[in-house]
PDB file of N, CA and C in Angstrom:
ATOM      1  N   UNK A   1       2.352   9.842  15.140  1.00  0.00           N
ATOM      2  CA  UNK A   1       2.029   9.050  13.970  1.00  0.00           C
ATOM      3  C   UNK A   1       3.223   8.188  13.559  1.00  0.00           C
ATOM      4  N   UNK A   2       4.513   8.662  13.739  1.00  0.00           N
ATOM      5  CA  UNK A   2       5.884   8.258  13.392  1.00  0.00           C
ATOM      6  C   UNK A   2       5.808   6.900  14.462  1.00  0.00           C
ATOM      7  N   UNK A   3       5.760   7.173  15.280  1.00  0.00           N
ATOM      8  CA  UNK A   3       5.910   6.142  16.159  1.00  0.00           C
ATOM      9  C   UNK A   3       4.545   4.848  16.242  1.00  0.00           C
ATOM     10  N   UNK A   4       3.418   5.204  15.693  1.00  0.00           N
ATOM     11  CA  UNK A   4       2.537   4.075  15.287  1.00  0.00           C
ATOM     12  C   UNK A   4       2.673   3.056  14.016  1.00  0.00           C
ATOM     13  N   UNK A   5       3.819   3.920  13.057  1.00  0.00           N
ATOM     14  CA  UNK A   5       3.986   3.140  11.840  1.00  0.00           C
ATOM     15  C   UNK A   5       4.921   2.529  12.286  1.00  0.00           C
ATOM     16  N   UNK A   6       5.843   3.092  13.151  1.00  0.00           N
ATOM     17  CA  UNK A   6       7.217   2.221  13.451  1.00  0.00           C
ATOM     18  C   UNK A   6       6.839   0.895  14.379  1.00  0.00           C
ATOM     19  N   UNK A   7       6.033   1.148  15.003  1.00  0.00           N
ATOM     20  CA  UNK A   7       4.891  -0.216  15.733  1.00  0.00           C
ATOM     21  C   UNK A   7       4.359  -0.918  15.027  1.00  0.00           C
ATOM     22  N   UNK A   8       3.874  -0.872  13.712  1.00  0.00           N
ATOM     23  CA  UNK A   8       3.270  -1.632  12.905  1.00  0.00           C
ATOM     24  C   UNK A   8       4.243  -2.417  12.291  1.00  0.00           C
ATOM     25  N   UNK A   9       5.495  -1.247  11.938  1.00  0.00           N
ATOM     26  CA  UNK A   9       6.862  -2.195  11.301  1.00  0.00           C
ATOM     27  C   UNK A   9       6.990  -3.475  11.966  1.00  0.00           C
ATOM     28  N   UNK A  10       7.046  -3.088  13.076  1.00  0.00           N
ATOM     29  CA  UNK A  10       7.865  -3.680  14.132  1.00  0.00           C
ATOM     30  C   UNK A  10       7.051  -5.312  14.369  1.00  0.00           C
ATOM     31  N   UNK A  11       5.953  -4.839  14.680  1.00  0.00           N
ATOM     32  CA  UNK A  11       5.007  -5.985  14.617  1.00  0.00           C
ATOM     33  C   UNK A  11       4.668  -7.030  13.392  1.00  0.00           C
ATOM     34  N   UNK A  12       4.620  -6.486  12.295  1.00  0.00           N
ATOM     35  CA  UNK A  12       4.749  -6.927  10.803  1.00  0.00           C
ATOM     36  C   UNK A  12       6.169  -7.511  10.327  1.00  0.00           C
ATOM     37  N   UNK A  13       7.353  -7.340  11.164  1.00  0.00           N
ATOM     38  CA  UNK A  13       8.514  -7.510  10.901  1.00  0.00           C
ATOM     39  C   UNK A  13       8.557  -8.857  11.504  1.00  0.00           C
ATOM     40  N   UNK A  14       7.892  -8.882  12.407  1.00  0.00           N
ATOM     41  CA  UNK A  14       8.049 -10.526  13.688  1.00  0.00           C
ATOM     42  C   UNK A  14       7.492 -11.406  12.703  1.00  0.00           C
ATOM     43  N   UNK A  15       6.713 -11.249  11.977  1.00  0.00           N
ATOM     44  CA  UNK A  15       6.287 -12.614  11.076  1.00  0.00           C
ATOM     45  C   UNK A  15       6.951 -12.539   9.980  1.00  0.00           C
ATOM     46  N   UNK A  16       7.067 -13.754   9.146  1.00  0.00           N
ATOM     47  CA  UNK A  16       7.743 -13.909   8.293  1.00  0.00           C
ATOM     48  C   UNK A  16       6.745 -14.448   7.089  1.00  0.00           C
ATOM     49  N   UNK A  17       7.034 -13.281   6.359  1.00  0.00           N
ATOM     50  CA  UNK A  17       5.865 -13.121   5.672  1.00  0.00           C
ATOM     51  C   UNK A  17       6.551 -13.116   3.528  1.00  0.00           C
ATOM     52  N   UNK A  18       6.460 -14.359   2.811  1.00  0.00           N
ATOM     53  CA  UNK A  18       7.114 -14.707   1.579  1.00  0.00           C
ATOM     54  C   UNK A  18       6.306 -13.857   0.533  1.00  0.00           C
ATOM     55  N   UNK A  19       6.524 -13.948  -0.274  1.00  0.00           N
ATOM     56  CA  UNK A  19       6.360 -12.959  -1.608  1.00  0.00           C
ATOM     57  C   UNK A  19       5.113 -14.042  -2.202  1.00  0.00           C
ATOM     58  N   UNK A  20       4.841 -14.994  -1.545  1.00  0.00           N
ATOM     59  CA  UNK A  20       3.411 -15.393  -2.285  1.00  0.00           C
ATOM     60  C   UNK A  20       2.164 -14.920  -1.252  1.00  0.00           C
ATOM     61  N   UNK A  21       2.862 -14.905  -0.158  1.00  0.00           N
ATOM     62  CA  UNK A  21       1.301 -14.741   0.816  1.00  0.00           C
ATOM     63  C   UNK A  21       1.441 -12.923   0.690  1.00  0.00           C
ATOM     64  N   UNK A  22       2.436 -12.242   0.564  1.00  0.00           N
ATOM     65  CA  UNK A  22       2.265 -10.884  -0.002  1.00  0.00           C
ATOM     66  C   UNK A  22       1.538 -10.811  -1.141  1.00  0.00           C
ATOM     67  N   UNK A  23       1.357 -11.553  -1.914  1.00  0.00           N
ATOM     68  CA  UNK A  23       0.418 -11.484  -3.194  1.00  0.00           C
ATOM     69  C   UNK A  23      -0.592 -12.030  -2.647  1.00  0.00           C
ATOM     70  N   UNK A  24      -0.604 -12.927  -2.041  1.00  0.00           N
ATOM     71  CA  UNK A  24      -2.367 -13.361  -1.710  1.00  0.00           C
ATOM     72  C   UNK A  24      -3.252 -12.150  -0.973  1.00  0.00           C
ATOM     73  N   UNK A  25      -2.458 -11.682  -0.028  1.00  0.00           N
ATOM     74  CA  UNK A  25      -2.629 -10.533   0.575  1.00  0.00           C
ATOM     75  C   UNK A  25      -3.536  -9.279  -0.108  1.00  0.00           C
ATOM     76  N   UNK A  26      -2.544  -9.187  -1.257  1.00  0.00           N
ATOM     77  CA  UNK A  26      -2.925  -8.144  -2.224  1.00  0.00           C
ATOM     78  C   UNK A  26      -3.901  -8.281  -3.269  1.00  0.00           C
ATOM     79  N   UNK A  27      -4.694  -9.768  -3.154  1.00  0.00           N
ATOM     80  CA  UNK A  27      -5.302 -10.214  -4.249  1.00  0.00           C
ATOM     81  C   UNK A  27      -6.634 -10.655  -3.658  1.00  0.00           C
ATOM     82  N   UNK A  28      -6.701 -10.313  -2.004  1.00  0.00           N
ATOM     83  CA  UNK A  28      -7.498 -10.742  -1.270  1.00  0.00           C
ATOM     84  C   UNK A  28      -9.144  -9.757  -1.198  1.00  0.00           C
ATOM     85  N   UNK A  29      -9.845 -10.084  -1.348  1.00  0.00           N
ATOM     86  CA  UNK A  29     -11.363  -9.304  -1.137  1.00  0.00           C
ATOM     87  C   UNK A  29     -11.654  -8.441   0.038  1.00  0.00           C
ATOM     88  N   UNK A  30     -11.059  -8.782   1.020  1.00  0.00           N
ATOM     89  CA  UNK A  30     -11.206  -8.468   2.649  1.00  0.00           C
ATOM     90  C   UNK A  30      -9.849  -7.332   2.519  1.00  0.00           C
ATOM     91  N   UNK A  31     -10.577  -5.712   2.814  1.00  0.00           N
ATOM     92  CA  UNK A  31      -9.779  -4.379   2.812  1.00  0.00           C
ATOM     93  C   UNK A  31      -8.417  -4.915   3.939  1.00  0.00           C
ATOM     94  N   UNK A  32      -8.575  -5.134   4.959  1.00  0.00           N
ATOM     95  CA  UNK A  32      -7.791  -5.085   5.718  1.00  0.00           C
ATOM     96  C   UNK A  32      -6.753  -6.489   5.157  1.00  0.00           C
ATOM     97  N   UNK A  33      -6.570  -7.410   4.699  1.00  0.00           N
ATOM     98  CA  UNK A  33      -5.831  -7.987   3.610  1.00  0.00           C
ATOM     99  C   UNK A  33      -4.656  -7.219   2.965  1.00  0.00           C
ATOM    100  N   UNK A  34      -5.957  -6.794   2.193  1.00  0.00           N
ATOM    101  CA  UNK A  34      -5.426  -6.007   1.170  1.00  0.00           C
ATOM    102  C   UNK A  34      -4.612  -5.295   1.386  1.00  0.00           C
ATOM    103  N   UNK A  35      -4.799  -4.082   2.492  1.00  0.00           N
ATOM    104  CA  UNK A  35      -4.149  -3.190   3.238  1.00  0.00           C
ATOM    105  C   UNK A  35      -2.712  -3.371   3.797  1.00  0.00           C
ATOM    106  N   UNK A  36      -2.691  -4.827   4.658  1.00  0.00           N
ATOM    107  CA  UNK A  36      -1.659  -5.269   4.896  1.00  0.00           C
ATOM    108  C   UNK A  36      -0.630  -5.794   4.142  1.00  0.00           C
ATOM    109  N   UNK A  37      -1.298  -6.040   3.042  1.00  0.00           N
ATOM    110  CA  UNK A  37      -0.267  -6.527   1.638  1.00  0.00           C
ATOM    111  C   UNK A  37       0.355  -5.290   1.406  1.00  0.00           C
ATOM    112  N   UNK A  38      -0.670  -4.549   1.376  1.00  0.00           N
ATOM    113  CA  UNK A  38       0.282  -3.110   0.821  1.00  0.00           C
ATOM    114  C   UNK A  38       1.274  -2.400   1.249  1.00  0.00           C
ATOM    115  N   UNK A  39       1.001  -2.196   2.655  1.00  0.00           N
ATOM    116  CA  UNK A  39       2.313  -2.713   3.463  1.00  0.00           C
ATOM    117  C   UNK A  39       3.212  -2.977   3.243  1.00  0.00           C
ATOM    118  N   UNK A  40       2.829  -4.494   3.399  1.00  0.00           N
ATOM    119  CA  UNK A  40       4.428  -5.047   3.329  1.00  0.00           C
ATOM    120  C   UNK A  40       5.197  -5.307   2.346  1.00  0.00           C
ATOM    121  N   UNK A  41       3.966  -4.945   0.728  1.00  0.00           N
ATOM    122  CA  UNK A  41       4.627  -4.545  -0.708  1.00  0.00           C
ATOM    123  C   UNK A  41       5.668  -3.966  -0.643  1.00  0.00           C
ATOM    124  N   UNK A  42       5.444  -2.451  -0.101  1.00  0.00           N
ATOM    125  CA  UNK A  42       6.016  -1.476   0.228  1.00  0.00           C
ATOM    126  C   UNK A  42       7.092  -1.065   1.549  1.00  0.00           C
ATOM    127  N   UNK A  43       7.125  -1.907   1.784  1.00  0.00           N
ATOM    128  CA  UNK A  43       8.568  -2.148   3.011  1.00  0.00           C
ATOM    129  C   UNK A  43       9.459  -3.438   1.957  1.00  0.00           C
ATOM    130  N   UNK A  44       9.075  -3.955   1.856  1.00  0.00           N
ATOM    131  CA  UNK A  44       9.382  -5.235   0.855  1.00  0.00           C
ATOM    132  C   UNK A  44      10.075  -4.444  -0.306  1.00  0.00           C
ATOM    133  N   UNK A  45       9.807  -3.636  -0.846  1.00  0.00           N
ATOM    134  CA  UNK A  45      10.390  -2.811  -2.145  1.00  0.00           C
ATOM    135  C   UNK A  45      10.165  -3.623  -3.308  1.00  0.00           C
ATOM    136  N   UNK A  46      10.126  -4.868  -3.665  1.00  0.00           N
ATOM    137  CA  UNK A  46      10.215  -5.117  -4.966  1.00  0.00           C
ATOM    138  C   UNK A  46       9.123  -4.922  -5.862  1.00  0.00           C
ATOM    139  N   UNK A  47       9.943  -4.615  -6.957  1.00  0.00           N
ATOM    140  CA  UNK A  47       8.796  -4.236  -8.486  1.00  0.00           C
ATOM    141  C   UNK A  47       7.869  -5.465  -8.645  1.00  0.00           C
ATOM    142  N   UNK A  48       8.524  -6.499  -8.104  1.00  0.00           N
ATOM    143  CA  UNK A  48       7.384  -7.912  -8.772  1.00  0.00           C
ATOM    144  C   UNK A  48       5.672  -7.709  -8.259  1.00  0.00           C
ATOM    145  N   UNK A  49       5.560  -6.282  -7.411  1.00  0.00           N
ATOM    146  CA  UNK A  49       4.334  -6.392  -6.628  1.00  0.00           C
ATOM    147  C   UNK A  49       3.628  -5.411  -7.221  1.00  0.00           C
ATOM    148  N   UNK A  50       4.288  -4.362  -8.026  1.00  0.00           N
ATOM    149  CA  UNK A  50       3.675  -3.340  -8.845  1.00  0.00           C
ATOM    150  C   UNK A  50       2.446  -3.747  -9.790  1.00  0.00           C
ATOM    151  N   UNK A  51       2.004  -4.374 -10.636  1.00  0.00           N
ATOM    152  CA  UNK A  51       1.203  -5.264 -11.075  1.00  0.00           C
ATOM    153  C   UNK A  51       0.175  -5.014 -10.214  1.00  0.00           C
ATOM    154  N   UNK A  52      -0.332  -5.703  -8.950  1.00  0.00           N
ATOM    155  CA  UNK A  52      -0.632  -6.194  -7.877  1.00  0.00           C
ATOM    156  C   UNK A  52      -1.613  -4.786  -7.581  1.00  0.00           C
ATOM    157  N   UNK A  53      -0.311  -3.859  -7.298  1.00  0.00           N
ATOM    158  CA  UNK A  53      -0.555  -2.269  -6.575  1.00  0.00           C
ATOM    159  C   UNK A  53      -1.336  -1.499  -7.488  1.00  0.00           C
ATOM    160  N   UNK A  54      -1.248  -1.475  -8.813  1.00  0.00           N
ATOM    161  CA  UNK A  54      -1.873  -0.988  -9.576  1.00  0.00           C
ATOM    162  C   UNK A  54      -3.489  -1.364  -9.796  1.00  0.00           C
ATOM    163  N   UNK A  55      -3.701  -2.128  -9.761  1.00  0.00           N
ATOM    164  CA  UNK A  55      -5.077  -3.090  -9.899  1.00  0.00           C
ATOM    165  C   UNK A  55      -6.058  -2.336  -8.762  1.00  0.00           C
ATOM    166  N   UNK A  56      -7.283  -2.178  -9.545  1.00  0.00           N
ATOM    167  CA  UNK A  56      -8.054  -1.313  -8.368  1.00  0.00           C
ATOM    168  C   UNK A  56      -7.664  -0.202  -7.450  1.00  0.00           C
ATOM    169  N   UNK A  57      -6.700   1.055  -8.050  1.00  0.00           N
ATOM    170  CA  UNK A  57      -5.826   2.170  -7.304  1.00  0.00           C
ATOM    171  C   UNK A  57      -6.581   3.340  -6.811  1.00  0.00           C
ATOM    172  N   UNK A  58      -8.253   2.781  -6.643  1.00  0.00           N
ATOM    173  CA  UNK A  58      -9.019   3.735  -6.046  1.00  0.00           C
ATOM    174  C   UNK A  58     -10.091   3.468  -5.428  1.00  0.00           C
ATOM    175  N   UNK A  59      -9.471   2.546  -4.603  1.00  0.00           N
ATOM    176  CA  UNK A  59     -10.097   2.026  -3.688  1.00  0.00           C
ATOM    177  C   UNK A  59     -10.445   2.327  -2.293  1.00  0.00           C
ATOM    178  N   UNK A  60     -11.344   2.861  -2.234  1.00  0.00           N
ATOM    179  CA  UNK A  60     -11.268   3.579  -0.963  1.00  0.00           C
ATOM    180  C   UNK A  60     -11.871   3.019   0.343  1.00  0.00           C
ATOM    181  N   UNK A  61     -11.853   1.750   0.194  1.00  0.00           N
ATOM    182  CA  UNK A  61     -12.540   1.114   1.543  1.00  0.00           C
ATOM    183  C   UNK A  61     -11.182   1.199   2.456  1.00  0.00           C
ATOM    184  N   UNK A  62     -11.899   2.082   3.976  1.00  0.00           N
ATOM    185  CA  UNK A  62     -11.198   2.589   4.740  1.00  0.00           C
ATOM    186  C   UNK A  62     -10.848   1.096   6.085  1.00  0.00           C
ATOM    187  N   UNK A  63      -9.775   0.801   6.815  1.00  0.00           N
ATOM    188  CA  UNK A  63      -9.415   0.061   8.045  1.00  0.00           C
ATOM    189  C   UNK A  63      -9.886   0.508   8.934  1.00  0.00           C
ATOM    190  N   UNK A  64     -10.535  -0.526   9.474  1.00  0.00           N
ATOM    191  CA  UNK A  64     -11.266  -0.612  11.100  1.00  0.00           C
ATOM    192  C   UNK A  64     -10.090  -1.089  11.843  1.00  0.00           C
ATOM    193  N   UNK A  65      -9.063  -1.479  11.436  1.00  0.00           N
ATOM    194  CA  UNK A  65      -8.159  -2.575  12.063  1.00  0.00           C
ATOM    195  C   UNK A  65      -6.638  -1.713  13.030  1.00  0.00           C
ATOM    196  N   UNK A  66      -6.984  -1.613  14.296  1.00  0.00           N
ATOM    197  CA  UNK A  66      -6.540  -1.057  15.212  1.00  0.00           C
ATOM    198  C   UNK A  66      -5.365  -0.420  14.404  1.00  0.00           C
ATOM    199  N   UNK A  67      -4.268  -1.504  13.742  1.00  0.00           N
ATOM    200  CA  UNK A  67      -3.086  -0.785  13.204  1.00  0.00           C
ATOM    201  C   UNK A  67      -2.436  -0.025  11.933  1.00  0.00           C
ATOM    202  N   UNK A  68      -4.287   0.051  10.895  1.00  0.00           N
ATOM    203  CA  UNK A  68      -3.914   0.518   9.870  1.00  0.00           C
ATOM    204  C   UNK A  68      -5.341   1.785  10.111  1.00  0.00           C
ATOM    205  N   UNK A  69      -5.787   1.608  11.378  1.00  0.00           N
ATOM    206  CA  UNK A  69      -7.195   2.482  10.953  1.00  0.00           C
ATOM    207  C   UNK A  69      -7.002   3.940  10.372  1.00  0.00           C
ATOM    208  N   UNK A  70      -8.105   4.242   9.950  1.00  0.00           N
ATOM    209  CA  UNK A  70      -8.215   5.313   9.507  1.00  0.00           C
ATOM    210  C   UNK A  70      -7.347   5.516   7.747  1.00  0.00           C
ATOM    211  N   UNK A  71      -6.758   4.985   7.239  1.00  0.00           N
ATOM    212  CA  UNK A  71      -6.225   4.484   6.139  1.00  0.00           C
ATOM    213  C   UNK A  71      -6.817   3.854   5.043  1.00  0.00           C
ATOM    214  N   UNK A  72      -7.176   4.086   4.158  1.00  0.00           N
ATOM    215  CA  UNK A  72      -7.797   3.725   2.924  1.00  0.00           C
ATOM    216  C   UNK A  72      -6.575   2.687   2.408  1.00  0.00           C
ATOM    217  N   UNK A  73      -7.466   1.643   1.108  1.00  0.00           N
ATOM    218  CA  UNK A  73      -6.636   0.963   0.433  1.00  0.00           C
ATOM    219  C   UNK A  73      -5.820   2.340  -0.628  1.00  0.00           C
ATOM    220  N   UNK A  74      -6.307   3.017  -0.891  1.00  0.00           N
ATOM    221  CA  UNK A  74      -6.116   3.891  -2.080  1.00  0.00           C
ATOM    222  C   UNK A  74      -4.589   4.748  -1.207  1.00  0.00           C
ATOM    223  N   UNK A  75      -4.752   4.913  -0.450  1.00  0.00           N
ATOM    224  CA  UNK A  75      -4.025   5.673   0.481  1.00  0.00           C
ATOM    225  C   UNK A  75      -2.515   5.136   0.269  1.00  0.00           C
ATOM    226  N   UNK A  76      -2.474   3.548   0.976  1.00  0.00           N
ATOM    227  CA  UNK A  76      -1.738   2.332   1.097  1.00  0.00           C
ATOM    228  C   UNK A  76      -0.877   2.008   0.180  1.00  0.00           C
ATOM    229  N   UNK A  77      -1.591   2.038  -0.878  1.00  0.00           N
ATOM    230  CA  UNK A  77      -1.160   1.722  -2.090  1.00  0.00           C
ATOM    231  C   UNK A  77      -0.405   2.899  -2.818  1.00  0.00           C
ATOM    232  N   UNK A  78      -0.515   3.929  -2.755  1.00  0.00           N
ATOM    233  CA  UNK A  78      -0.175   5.261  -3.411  1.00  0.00           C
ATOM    234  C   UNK A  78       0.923   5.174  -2.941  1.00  0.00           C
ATOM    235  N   UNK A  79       1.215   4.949  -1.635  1.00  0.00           N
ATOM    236  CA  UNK A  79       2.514   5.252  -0.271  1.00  0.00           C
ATOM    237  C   UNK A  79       3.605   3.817  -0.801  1.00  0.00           C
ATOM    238  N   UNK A  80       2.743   2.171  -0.965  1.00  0.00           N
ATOM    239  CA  UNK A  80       3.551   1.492  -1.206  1.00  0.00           C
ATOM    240  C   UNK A  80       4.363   1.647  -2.837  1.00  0.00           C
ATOM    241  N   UNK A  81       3.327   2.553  -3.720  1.00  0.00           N
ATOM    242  CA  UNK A  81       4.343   2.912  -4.637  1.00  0.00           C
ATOM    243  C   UNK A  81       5.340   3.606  -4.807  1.00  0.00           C
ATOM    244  N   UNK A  82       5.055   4.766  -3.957  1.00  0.00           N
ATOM    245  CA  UNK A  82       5.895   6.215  -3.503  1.00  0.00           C
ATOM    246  C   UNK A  82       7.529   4.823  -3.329  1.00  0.00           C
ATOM    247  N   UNK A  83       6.943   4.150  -2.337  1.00  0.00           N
ATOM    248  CA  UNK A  83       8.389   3.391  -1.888  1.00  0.00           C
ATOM    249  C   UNK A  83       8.964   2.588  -2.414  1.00  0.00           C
ATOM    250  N   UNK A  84       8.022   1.644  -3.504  1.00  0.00           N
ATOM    251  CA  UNK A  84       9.063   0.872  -4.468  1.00  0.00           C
ATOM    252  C   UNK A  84       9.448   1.668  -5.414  1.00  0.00           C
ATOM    253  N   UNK A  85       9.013   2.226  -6.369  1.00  0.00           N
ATOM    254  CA  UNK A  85       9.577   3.210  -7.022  1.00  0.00           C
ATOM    255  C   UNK A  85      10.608   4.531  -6.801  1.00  0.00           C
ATOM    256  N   UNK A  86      10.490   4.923  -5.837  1.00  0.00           N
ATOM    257  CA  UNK A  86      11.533   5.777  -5.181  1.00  0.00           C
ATOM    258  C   UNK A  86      11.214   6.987  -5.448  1.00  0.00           C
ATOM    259  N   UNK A  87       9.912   7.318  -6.107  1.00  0.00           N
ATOM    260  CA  UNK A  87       9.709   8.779  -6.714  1.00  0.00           C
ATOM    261  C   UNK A  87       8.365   9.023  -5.889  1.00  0.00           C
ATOM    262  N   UNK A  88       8.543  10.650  -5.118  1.00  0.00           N
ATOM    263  CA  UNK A  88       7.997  11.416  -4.540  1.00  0.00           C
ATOM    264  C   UNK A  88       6.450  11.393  -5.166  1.00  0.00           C
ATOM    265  N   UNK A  89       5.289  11.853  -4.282  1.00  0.00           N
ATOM    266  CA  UNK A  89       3.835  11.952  -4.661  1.00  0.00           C
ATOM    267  C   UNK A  89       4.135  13.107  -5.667  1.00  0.00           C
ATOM    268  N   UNK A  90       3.400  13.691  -6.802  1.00  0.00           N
ATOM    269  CA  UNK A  90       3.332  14.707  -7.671  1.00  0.00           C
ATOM    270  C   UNK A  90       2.720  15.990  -6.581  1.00  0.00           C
ATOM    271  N   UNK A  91       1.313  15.489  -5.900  1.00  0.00           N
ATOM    272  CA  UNK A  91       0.433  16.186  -5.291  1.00  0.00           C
ATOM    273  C   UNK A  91       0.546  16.047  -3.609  1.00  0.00           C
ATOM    274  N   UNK A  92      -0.075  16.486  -2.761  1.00  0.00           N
ATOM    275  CA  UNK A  92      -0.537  15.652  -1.400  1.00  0.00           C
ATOM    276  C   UNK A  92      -1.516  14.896  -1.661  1.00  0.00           C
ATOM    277  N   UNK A  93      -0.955  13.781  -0.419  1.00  0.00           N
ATOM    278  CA  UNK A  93      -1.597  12.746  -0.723  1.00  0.00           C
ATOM    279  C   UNK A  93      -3.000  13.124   0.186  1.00  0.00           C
ATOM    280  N   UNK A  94      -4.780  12.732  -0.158  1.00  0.00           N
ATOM    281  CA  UNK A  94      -5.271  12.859   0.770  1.00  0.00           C
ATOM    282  C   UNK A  94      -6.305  11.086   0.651  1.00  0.00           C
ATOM    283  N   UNK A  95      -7.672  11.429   1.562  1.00  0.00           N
ATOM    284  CA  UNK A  95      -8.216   9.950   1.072  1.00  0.00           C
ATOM    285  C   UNK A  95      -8.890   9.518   0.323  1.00  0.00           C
ATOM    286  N   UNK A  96      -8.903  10.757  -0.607  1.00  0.00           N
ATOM    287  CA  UNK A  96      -9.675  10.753  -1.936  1.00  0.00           C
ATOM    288  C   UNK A  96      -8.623  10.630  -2.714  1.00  0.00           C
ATOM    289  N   UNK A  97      -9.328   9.356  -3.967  1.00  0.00           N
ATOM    290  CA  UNK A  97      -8.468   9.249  -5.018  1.00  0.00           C
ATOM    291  C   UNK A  97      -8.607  10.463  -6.160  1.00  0.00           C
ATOM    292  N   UNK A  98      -7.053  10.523  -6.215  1.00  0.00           N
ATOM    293  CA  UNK A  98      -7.081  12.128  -6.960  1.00  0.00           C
ATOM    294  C   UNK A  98      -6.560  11.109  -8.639  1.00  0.00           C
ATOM    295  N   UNK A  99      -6.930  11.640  -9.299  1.00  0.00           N
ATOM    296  CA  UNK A  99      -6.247  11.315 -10.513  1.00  0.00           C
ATOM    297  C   UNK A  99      -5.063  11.703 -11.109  1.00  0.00           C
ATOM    298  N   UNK A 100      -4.318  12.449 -10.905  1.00  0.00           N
ATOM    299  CA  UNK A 100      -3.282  12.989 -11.092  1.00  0.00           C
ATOM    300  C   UNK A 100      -2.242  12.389 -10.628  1.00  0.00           C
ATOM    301  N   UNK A 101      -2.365  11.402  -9.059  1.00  0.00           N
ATOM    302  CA  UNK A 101      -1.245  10.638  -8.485  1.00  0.00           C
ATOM    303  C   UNK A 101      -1.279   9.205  -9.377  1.00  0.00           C
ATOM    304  N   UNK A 102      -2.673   9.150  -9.470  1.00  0.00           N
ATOM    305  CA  UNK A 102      -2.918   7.564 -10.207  1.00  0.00           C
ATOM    306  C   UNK A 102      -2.455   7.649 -11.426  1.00  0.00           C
ATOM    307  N   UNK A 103      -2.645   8.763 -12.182  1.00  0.00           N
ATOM    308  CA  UNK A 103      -2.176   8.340 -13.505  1.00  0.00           C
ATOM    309  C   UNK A 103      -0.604   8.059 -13.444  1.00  0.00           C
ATOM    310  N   UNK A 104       0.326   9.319 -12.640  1.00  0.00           N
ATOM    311  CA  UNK A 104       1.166   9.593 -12.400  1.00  0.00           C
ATOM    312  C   UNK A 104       1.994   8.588 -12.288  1.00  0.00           C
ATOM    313  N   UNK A 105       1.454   7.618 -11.549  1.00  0.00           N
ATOM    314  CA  UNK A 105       1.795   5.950 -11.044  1.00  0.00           C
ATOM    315  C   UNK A 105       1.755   5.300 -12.261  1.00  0.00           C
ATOM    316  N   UNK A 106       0.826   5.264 -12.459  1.00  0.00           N
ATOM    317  CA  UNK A 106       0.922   4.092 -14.079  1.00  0.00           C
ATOM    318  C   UNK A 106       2.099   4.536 -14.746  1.00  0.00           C
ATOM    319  N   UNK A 107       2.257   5.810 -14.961  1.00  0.00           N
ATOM    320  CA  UNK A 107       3.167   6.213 -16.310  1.00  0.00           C
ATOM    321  C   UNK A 107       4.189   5.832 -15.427  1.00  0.00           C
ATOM    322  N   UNK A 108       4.806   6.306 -14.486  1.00  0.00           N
ATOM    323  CA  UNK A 108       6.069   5.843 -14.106  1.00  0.00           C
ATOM    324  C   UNK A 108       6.112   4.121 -13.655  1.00  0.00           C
ATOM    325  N   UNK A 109       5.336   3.588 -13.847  1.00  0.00           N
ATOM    326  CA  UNK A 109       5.131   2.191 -13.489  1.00  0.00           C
ATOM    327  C   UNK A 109       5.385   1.690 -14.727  1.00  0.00           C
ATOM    328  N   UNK A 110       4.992   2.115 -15.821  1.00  0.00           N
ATOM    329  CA  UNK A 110       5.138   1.174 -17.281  1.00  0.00           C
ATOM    330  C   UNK A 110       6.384   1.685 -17.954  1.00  0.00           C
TER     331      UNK A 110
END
């Protein structure tokens, strides 16, 4: 698994990808978009995307898309907060949105 995310890095790293098409990304209708925004929210680190991440945080339309499959938006997003924020899940994470991580997120988000 370590080595499929580090492939995705890797591949996601070759494009050069600005802090507006990361928001379009994240603002986009189409899961796998979305997904990829979240991403690269979350390798990206900055707070300016938190906003963004929060919006719809239980979303569970799952990736068909060879390099995020099996991955929910809800999933994505939980993980790209874990990483801009720097603070650990409360719970395990699974692909059901639990409420306890979501709220968890807001409060340390505001």
């Amino acid at each position: 698994m370590k080595f499929l995310f580090s492939f995705v890095l890797l591949l996601l790293s070759c494009n050069n990808y600005d802090d507006n098409k990361i928001i379009e990304l994240l603002q986009s209708s189409q899961k796998e978009d979305v997904i990829k925004g979240t991403f690269l929210a979350g390798e990206n680190g900055d707070k300016k995307f938190i906003p963004y991440l929060l919006d719809n945080m239980n979303d569970v339309r799952t990736s068909t898309n060879l390099y995020f499959k099996g991955y929910n938006v809800y999933q994505q997003k939980m993980i790209a907060l874990r990483k801009i924020l720097k603070v650990p899940l409360p719970v395990d994470l699974t692909s059901d949105p639990d409420s306890v991580i979501i709220n968890f997120y807001i409060k340390k988000a505001n």
